[in-house]
PDB file of N, CA and C in Angstrom:
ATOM      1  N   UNK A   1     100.912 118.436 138.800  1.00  0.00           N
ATOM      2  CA  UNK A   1     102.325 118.137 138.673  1.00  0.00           C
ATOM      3  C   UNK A   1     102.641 117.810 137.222  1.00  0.00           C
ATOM      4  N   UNK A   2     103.397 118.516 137.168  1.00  0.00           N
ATOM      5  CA  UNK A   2     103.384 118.583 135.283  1.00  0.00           C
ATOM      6  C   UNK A   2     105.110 117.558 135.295  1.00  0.00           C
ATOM      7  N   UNK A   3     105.271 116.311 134.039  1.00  0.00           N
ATOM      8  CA  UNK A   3     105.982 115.187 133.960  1.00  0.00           C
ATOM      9  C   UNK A   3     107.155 116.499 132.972  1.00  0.00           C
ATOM     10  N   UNK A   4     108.513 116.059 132.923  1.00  0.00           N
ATOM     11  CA  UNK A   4     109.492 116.456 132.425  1.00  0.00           C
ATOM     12  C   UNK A   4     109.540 116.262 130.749  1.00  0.00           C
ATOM     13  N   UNK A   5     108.752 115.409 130.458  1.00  0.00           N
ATOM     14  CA  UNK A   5     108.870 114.532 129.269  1.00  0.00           C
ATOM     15  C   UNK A   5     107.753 115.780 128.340  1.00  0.00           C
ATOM     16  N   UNK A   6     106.850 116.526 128.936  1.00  0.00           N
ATOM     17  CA  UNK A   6     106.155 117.402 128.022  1.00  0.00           C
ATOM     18  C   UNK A   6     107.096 118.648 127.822  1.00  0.00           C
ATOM     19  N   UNK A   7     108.150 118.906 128.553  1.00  0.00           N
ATOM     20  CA  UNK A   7     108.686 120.313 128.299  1.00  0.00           C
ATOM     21  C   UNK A   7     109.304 120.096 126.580  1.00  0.00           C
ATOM     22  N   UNK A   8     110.345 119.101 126.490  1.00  0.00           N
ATOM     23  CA  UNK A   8     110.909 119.003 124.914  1.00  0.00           C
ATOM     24  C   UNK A   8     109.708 118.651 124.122  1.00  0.00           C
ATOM     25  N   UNK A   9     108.485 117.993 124.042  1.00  0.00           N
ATOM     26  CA  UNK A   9     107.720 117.747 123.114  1.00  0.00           C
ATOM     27  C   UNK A   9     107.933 116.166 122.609  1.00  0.00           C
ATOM     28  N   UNK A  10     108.871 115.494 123.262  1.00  0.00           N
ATOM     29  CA  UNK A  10     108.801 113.885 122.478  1.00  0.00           C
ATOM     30  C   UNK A  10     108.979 113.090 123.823  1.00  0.00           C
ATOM     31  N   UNK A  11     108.697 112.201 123.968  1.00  0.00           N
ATOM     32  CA  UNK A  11     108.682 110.414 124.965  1.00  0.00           C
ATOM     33  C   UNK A  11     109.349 109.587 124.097  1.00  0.00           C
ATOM     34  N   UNK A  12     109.725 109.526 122.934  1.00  0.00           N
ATOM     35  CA  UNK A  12     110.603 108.302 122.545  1.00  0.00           C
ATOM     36  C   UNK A  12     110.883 108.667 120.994  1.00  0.00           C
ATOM     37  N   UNK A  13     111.359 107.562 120.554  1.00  0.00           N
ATOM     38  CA  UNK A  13     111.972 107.579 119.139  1.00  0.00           C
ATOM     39  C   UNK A  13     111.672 106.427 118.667  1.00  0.00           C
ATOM     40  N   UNK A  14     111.155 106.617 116.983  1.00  0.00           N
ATOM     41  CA  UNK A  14     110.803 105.131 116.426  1.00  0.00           C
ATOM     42  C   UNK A  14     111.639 104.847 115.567  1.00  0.00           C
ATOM     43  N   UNK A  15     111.738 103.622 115.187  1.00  0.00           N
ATOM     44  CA  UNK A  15     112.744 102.859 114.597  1.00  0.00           C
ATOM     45  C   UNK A  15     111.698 102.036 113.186  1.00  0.00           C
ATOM     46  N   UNK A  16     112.044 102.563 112.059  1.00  0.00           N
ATOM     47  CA  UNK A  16     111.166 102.310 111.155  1.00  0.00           C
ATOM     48  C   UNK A  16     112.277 101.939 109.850  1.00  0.00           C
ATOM     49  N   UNK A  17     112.049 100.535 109.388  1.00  0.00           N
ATOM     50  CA  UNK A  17     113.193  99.754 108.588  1.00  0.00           C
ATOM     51  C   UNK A  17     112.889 100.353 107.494  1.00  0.00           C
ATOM     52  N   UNK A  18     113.495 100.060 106.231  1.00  0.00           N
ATOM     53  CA  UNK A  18     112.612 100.373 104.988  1.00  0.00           C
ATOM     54  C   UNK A  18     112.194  98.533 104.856  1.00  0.00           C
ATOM     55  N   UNK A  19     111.136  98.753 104.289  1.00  0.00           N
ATOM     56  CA  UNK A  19     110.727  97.356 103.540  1.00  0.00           C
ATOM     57  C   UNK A  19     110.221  97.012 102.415  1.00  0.00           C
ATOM     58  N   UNK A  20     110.518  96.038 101.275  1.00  0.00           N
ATOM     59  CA  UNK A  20     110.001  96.024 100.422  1.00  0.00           C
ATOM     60  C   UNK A  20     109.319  94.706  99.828  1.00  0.00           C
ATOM     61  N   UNK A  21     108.043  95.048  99.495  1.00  0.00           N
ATOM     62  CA  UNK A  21     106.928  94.230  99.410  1.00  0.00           C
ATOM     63  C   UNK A  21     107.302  92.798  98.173  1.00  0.00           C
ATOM     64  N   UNK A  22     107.378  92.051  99.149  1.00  0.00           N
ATOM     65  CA  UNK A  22     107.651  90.596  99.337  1.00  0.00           C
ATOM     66  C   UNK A  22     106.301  89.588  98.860  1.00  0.00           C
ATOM     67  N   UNK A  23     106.378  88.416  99.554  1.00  0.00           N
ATOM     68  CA  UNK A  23     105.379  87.445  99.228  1.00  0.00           C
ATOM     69  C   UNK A  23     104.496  87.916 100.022  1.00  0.00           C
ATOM     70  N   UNK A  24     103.387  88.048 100.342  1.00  0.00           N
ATOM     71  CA  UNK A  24     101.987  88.257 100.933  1.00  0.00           C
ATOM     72  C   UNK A  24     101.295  86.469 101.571  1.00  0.00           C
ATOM     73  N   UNK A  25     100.284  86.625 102.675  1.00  0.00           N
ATOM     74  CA  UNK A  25      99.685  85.632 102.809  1.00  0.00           C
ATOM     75  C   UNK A  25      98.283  85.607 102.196  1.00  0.00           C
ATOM     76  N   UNK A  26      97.674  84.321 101.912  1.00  0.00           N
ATOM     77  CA  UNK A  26      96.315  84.836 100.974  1.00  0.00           C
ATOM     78  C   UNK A  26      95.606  85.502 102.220  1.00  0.00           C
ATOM     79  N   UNK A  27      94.112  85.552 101.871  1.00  0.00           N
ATOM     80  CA  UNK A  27      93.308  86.050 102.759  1.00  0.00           C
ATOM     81  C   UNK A  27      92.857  85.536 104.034  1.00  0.00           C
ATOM     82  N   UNK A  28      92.572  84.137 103.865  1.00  0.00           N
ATOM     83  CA  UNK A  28      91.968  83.413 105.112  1.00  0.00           C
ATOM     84  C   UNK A  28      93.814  83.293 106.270  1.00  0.00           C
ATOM     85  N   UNK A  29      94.779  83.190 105.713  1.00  0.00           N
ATOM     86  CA  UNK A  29      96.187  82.942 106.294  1.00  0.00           C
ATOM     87  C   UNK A  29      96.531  84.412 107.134  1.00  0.00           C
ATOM     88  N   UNK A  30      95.481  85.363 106.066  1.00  0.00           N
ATOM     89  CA  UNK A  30      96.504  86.734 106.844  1.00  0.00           C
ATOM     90  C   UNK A  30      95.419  87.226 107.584  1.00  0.00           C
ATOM     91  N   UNK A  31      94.230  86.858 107.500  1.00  0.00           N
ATOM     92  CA  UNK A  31      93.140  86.928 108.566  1.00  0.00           C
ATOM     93  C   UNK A  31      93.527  86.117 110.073  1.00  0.00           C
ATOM     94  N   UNK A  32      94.101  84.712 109.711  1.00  0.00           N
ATOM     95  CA  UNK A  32      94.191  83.912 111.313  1.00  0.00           C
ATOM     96  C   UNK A  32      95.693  84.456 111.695  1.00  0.00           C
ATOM     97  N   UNK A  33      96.379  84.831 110.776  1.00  0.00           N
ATOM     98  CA  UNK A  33      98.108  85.191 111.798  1.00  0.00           C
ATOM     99  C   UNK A  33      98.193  86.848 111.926  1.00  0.00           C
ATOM    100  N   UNK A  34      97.151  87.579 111.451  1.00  0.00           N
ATOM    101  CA  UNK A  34      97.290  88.739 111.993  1.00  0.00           C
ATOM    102  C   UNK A  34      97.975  90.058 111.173  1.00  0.00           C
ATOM    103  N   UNK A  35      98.365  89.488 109.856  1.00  0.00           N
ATOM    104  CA  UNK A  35      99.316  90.107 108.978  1.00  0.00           C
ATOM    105  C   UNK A  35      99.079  89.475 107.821  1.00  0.00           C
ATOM    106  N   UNK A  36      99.165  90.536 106.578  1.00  0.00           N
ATOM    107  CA  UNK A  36      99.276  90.121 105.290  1.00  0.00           C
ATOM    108  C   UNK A  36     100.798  89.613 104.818  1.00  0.00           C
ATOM    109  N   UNK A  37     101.737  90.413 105.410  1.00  0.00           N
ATOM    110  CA  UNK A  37     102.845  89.925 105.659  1.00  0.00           C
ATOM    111  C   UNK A  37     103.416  89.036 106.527  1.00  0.00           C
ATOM    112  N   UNK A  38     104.419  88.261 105.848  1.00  0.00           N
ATOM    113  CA  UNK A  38     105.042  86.640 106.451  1.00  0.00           C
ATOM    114  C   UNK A  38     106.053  87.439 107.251  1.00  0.00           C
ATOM    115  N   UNK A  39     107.049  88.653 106.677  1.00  0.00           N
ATOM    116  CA  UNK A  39     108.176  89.061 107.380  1.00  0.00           C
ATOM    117  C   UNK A  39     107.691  89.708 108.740  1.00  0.00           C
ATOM    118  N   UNK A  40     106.472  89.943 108.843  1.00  0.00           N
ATOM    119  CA  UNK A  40     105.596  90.819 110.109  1.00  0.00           C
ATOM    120  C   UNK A  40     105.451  89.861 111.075  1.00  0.00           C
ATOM    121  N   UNK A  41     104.971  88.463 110.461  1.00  0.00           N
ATOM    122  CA  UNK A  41     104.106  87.461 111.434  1.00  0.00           C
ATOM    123  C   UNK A  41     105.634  86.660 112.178  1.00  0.00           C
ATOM    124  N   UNK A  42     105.882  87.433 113.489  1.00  0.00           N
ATOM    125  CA  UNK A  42     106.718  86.865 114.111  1.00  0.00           C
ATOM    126  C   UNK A  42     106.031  86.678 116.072  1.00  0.00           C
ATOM    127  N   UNK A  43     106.484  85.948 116.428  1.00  0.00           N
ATOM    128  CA  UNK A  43     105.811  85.649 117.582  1.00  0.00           C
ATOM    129  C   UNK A  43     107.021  86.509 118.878  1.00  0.00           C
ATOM    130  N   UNK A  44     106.432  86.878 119.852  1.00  0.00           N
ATOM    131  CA  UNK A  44     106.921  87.517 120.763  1.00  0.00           C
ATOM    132  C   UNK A  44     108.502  87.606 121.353  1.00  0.00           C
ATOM    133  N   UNK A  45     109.282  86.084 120.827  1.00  0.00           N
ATOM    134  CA  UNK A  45     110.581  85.998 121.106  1.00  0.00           C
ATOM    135  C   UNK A  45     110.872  86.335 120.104  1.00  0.00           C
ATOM    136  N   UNK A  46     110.575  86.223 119.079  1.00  0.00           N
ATOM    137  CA  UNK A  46     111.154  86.520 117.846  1.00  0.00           C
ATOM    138  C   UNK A  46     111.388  88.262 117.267  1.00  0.00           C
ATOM    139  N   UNK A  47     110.635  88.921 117.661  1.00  0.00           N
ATOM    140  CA  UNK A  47     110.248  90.029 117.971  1.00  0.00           C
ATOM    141  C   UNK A  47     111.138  90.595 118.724  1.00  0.00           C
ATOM    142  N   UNK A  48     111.365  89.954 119.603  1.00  0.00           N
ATOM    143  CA  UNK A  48     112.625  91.262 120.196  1.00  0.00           C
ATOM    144  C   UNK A  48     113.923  91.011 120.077  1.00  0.00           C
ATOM    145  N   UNK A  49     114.193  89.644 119.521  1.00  0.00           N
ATOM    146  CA  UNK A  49     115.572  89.257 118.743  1.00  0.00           C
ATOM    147  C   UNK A  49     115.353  90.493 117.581  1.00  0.00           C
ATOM    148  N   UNK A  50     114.573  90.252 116.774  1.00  0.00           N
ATOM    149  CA  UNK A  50     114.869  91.727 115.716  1.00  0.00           C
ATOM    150  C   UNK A  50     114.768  92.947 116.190  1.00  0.00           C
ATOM    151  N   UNK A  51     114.010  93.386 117.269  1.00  0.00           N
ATOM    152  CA  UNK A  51     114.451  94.751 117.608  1.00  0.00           C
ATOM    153  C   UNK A  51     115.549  95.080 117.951  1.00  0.00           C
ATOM    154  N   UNK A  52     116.712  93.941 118.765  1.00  0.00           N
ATOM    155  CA  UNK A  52     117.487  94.317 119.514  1.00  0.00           C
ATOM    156  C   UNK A  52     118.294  94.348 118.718  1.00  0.00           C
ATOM    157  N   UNK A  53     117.982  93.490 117.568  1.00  0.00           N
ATOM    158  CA  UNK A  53     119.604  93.314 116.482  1.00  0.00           C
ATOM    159  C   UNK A  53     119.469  94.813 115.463  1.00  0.00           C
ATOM    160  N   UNK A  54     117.992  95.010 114.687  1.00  0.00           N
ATOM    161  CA  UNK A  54     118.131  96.305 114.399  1.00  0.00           C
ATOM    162  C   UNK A  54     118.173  97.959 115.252  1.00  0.00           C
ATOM    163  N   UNK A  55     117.742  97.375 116.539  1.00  0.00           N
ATOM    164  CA  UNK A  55     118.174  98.883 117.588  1.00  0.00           C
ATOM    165  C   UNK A  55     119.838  99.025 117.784  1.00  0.00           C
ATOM    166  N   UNK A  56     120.529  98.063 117.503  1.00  0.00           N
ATOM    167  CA  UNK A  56     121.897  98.034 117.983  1.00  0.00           C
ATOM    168  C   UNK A  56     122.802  98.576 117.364  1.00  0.00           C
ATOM    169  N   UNK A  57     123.764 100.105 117.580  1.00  0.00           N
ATOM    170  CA  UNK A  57     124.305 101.436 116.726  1.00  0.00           C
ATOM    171  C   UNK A  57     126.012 101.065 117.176  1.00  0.00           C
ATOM    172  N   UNK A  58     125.936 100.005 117.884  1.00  0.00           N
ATOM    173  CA  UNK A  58     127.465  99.804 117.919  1.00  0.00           C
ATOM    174  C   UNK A  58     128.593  99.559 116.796  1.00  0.00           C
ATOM    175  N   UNK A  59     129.616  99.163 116.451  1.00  0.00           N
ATOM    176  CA  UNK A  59     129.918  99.532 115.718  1.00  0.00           C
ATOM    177  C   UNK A  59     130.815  97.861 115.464  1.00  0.00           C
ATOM    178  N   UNK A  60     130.276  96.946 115.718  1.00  0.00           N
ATOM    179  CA  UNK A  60     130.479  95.296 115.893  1.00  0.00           C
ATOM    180  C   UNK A  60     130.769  95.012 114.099  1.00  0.00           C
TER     181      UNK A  60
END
């Protein structure tokens, strides 16, 4: 049973900001939070407050 989603060739669309390189964490900081970047190291609520505010094409 072949899924609908292989006939066009794509499953989704990414959403990619521009960013530009900011303060950094040293090494042992960006080893325990997971990121060399501070603007990256956001925790799971926080995270989809910014997706939803940069996914949003309305016109507010």
């Amino acid at each position: 049973m072949e899924n609908n989603f292989s006939a066009c060739g794509c499953v989704g669309y990414a959403y990619v900001p521009v960013q530009e390189l900011g303060a950094t964490y040293d090494a042992p900081t960006a080893l325990c939070r997971g990121t060399v970047f501070p603007e990256l190291d956001l925790n799971i609520c926080e995270y989809g407050k910014v997706c939803k505010k940069a996914g949003d094409l309305s016109d507010e």
